[in-house]
PDB file of N, CA and C in Angstrom:
ATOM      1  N   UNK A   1      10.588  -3.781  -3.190  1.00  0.00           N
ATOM      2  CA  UNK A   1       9.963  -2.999  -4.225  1.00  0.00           C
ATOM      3  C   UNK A   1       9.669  -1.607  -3.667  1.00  0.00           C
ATOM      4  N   UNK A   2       9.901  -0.674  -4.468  1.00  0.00           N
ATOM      5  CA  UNK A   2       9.792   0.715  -4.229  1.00  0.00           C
ATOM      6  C   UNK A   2       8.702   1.759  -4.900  1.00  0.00           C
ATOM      7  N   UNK A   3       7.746   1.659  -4.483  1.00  0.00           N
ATOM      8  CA  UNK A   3       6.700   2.564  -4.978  1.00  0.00           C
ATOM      9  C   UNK A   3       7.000   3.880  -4.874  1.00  0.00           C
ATOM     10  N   UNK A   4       7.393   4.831  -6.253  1.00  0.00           N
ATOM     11  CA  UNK A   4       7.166   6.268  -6.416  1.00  0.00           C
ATOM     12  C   UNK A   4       6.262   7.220  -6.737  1.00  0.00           C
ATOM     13  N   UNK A   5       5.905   7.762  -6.364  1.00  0.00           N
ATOM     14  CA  UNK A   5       4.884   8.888  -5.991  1.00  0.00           C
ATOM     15  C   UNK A   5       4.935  10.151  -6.612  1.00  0.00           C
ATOM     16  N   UNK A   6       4.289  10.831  -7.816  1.00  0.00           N
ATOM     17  CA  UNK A   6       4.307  12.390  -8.155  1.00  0.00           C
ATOM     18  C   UNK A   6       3.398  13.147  -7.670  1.00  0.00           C
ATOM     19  N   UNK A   7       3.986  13.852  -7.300  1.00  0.00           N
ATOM     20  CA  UNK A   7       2.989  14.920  -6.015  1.00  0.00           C
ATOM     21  C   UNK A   7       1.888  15.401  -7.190  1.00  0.00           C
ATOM     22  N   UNK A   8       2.911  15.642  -8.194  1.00  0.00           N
ATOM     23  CA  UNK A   8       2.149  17.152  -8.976  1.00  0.00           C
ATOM     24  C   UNK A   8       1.403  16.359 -10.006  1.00  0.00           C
ATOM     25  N   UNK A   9       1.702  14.988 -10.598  1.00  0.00           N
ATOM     26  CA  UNK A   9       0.673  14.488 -11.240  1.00  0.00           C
ATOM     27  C   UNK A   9       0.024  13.583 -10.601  1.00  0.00           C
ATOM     28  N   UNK A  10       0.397  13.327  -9.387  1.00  0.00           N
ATOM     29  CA  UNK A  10      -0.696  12.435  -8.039  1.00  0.00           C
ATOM     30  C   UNK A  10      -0.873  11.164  -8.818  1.00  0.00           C
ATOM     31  N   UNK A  11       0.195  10.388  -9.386  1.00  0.00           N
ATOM     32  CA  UNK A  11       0.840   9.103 -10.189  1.00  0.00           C
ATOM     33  C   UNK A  11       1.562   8.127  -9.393  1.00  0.00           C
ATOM     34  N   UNK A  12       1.578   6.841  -9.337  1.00  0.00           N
ATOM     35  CA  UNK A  12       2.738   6.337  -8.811  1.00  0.00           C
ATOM     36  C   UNK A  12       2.936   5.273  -9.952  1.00  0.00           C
ATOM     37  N   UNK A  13       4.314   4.957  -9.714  1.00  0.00           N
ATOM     38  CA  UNK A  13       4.805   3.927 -10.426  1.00  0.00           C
ATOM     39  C   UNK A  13       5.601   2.576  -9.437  1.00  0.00           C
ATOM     40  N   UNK A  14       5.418   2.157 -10.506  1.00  0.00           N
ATOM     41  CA  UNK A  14       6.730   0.220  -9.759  1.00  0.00           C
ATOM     42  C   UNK A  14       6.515  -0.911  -9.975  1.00  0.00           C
ATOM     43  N   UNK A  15       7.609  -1.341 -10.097  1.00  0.00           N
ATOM     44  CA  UNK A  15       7.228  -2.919 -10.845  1.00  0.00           C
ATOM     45  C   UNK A  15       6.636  -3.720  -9.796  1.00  0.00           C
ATOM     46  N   UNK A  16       5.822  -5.043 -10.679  1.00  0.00           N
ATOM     47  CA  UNK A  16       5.863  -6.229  -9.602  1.00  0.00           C
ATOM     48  C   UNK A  16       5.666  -7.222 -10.287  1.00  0.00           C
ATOM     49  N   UNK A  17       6.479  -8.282 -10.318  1.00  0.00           N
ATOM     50  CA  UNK A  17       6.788  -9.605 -11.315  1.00  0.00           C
ATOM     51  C   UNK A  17       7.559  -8.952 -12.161  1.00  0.00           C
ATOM     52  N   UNK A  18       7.795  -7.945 -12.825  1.00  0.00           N
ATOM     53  CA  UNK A  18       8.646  -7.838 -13.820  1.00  0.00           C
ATOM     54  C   UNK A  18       7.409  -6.906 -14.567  1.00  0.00           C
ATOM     55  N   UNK A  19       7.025  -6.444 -14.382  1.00  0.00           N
ATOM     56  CA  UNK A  19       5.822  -5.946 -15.315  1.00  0.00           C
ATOM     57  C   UNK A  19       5.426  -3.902 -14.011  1.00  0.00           C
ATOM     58  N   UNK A  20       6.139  -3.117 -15.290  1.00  0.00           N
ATOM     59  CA  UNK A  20       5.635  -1.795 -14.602  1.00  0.00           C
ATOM     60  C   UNK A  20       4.069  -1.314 -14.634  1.00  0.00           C
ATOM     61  N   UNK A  21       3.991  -0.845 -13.763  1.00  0.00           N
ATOM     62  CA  UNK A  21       2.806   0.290 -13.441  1.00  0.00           C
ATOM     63  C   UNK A  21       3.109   1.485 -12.994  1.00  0.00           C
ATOM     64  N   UNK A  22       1.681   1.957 -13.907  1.00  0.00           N
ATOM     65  CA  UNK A  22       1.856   3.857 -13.197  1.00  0.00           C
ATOM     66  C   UNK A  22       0.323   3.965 -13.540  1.00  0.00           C
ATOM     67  N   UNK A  23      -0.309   4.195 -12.305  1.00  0.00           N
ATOM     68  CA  UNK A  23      -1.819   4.001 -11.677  1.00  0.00           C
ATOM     69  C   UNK A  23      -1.898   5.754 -11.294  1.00  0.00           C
ATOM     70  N   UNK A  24      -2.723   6.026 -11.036  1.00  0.00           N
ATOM     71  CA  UNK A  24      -3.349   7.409 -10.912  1.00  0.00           C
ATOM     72  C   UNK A  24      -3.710   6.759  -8.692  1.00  0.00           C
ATOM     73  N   UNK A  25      -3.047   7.478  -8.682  1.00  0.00           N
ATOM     74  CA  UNK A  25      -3.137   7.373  -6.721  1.00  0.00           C
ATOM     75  C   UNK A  25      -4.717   6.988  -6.400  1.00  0.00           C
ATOM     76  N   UNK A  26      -5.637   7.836  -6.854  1.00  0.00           N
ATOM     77  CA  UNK A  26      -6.882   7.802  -6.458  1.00  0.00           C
ATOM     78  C   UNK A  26      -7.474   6.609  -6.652  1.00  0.00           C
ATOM     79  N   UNK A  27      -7.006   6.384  -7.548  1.00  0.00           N
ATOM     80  CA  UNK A  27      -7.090   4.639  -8.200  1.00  0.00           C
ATOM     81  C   UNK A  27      -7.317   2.969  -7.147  1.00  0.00           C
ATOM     82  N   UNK A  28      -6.527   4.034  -6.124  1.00  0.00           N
ATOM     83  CA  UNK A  28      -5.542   2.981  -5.268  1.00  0.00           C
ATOM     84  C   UNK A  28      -6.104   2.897  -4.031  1.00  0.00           C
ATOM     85  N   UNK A  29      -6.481   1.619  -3.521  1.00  0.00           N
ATOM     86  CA  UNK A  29      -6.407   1.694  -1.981  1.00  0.00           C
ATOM     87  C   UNK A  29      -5.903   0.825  -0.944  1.00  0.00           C
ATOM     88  N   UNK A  30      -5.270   0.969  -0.234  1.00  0.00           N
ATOM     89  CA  UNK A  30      -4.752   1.076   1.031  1.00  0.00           C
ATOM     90  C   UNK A  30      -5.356  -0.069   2.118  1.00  0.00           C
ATOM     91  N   UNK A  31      -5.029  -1.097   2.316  1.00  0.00           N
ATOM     92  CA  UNK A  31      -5.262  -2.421   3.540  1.00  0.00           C
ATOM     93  C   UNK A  31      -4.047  -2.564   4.038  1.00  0.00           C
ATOM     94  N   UNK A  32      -4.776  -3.002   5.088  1.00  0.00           N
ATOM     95  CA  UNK A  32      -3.646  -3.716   5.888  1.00  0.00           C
ATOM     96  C   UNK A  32      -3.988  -5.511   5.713  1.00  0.00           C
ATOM     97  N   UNK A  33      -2.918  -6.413   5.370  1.00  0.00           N
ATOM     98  CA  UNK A  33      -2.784  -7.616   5.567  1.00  0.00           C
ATOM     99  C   UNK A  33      -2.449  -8.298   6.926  1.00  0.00           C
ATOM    100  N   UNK A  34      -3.017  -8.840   7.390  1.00  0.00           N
ATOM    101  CA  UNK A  34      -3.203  -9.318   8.579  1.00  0.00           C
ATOM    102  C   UNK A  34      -1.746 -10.259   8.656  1.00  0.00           C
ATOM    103  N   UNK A  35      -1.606 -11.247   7.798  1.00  0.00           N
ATOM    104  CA  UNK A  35      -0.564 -12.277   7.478  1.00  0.00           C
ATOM    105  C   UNK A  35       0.870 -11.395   7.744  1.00  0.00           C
ATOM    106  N   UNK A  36       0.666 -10.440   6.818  1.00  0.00           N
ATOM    107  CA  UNK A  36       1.953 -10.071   6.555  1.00  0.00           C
ATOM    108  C   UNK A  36       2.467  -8.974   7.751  1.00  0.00           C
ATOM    109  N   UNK A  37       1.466  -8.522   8.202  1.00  0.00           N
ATOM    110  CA  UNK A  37       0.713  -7.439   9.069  1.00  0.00           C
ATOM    111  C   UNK A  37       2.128  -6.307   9.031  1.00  0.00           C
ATOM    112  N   UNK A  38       1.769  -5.599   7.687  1.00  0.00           N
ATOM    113  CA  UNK A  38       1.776  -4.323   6.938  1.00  0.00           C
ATOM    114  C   UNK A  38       0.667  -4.050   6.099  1.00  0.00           C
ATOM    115  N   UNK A  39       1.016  -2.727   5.373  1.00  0.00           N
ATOM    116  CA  UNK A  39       0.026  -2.267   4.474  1.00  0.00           C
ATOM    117  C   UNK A  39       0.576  -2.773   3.158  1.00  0.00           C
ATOM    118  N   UNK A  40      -0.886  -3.097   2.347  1.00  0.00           N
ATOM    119  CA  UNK A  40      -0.588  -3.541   0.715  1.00  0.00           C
ATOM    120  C   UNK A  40      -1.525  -2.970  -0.232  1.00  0.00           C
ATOM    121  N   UNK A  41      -1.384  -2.751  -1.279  1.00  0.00           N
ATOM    122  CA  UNK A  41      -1.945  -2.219  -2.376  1.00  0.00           C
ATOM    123  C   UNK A  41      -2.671  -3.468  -3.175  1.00  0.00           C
ATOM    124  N   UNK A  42      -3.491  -3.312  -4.146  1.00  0.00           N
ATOM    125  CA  UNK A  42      -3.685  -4.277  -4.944  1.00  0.00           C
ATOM    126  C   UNK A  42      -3.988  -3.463  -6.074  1.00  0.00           C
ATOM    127  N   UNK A  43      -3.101  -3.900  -7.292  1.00  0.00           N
ATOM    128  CA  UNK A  43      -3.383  -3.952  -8.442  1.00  0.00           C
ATOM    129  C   UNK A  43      -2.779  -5.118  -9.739  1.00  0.00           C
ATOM    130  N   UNK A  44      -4.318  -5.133 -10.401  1.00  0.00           N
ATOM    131  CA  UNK A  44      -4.354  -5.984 -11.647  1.00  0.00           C
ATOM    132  C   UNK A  44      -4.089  -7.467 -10.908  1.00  0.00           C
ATOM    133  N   UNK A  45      -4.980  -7.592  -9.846  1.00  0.00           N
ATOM    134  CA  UNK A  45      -3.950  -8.443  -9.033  1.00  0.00           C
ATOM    135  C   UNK A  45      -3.499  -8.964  -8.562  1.00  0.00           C
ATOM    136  N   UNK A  46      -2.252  -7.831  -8.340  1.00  0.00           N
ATOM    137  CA  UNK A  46      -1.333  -8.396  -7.255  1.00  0.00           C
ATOM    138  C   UNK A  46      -1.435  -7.876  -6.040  1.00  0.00           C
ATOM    139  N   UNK A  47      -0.613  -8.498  -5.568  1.00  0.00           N
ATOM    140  CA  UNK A  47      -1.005  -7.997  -3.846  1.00  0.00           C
ATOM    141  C   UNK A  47       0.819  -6.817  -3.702  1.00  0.00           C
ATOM    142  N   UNK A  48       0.467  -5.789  -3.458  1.00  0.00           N
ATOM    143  CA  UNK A  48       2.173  -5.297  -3.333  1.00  0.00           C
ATOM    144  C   UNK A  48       1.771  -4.829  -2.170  1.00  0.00           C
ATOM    145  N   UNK A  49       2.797  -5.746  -1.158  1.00  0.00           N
ATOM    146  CA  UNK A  49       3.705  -5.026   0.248  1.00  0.00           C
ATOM    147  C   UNK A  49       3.847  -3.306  -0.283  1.00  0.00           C
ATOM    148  N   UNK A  50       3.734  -2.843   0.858  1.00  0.00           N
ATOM    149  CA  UNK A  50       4.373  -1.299   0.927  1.00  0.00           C
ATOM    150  C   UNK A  50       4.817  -0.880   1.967  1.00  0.00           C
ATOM    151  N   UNK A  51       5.852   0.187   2.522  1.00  0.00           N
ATOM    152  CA  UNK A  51       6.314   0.591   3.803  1.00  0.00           C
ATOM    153  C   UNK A  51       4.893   1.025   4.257  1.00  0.00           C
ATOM    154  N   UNK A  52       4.904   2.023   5.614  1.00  0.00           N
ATOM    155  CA  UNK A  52       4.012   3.217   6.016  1.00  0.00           C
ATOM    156  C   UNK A  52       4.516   4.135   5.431  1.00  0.00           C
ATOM    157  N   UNK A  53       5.812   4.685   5.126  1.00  0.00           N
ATOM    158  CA  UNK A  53       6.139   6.073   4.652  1.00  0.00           C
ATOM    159  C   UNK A  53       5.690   5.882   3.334  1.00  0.00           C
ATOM    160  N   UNK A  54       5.119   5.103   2.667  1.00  0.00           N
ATOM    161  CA  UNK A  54       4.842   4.715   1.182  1.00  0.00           C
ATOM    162  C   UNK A  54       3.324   5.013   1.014  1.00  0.00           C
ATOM    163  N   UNK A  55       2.654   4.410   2.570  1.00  0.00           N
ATOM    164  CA  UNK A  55       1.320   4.223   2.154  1.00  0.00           C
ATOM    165  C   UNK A  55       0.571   5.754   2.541  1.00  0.00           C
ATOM    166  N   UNK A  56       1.599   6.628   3.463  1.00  0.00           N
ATOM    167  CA  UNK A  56       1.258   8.007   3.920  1.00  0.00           C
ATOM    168  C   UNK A  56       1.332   8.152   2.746  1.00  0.00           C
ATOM    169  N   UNK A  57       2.625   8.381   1.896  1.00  0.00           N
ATOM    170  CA  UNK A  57       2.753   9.214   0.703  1.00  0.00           C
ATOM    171  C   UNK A  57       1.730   9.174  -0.500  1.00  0.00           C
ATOM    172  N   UNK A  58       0.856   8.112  -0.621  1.00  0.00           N
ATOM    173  CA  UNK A  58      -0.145   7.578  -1.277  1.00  0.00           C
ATOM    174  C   UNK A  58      -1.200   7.749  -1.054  1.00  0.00           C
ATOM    175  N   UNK A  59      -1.675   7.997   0.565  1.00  0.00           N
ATOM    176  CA  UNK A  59      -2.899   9.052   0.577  1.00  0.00           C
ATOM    177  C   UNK A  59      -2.699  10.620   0.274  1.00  0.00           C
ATOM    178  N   UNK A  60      -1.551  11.231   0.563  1.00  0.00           N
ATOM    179  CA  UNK A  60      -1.420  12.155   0.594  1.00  0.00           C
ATOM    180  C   UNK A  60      -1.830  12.586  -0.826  1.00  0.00           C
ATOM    181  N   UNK A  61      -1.731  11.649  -1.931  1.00  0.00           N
ATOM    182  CA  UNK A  61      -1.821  11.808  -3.448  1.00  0.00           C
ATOM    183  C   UNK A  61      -2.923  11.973  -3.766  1.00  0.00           C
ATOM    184  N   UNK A  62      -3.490  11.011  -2.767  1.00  0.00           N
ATOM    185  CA  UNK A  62      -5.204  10.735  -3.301  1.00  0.00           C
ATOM    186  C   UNK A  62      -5.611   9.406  -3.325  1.00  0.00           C
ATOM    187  N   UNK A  63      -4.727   8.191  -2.489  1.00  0.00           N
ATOM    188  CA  UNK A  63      -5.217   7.004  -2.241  1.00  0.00           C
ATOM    189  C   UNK A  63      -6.357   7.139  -1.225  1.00  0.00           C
ATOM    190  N   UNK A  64      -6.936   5.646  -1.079  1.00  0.00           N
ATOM    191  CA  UNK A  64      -7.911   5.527  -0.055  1.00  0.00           C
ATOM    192  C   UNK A  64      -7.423   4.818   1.119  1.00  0.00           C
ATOM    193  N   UNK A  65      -7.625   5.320   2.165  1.00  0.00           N
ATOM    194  CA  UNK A  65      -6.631   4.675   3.142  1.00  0.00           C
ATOM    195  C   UNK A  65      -7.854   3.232   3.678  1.00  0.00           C
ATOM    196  N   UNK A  66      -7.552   2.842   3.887  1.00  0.00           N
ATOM    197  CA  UNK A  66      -8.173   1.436   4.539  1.00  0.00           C
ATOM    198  C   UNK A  66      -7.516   0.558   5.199  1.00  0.00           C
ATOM    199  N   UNK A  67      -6.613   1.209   5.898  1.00  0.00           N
ATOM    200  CA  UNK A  67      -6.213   0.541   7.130  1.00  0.00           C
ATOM    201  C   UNK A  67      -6.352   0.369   7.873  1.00  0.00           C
ATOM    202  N   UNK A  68      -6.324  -0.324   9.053  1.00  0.00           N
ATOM    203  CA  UNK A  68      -6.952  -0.764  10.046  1.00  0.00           C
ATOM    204  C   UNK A  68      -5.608  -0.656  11.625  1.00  0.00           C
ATOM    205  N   UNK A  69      -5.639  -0.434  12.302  1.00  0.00           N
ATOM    206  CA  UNK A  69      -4.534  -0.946  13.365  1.00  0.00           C
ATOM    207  C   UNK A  69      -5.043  -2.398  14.047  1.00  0.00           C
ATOM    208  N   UNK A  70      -4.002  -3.070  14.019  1.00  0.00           N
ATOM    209  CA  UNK A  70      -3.878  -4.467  14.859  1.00  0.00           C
ATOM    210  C   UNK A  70      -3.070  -3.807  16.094  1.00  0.00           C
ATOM    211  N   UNK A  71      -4.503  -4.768  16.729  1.00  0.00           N
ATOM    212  CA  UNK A  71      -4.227  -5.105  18.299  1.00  0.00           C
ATOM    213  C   UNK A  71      -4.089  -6.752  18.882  1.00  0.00           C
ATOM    214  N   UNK A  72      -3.626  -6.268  20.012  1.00  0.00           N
ATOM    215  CA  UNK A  72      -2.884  -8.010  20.661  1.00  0.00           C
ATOM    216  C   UNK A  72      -4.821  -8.595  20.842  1.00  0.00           C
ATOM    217  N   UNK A  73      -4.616  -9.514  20.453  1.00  0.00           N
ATOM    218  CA  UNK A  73      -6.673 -10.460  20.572  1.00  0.00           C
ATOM    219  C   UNK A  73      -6.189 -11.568  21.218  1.00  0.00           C
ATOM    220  N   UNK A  74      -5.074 -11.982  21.678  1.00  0.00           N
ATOM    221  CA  UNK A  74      -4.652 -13.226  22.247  1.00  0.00           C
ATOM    222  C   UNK A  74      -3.144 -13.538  22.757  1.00  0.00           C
ATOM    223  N   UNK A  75      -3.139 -14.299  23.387  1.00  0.00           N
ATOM    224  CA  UNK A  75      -1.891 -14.114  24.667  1.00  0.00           C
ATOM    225  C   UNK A  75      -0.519 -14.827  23.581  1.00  0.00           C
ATOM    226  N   UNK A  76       0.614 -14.447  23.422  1.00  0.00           N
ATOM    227  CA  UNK A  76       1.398 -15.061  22.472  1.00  0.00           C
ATOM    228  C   UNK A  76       1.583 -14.313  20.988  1.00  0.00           C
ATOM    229  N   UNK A  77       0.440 -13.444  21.198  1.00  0.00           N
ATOM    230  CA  UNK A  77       0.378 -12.570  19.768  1.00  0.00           C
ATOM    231  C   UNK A  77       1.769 -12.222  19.316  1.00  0.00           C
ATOM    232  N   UNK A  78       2.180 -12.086  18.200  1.00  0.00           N
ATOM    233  CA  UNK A  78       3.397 -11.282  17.623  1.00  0.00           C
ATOM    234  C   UNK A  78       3.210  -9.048  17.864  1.00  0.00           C
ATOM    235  N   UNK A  79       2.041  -9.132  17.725  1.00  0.00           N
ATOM    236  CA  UNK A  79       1.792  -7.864  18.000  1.00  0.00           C
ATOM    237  C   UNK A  79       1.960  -7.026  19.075  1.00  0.00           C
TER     238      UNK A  79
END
């Protein structure tokens, strides 16, 4: 899934299930999922995966960033 971004109306759009959105950026904020360990959005919701070049482009709009960096907490980590 591909989240798009208007600079100039600070909008994004994109489906998820089959059902579009177009949310006002500011709207929006920004976690990191531990599970999935990327960043995700939530709306109405759902949980939507996003790249980093997605979730930069989304503060840059006027999201709230609330991400966190993962670090290794234990020997075997994937991290």
């Amino acid at each position: 899934m591909t989240v798009h971004t208007n600079q100039e109306t600070r909008r994004c759009t994109f489906t998820v299930c089959d059902q579009g959105f177009d949310v006002a950026a500011e709207d929006l904020t920004i976690t990191t999922d531990e599970g999935l360990r990327m960043s995700v959005i939530w709306v109405d919701g759902y949980k939507v995966p996003i790249t980093e070049d997605e979730a930069d482009t989304l503060t840059v709009a006027g999201a709230v960033d609330g991400r966190r960096h993962l670090m290794v907490t234990e020997p075997g980590s994937v991290i």
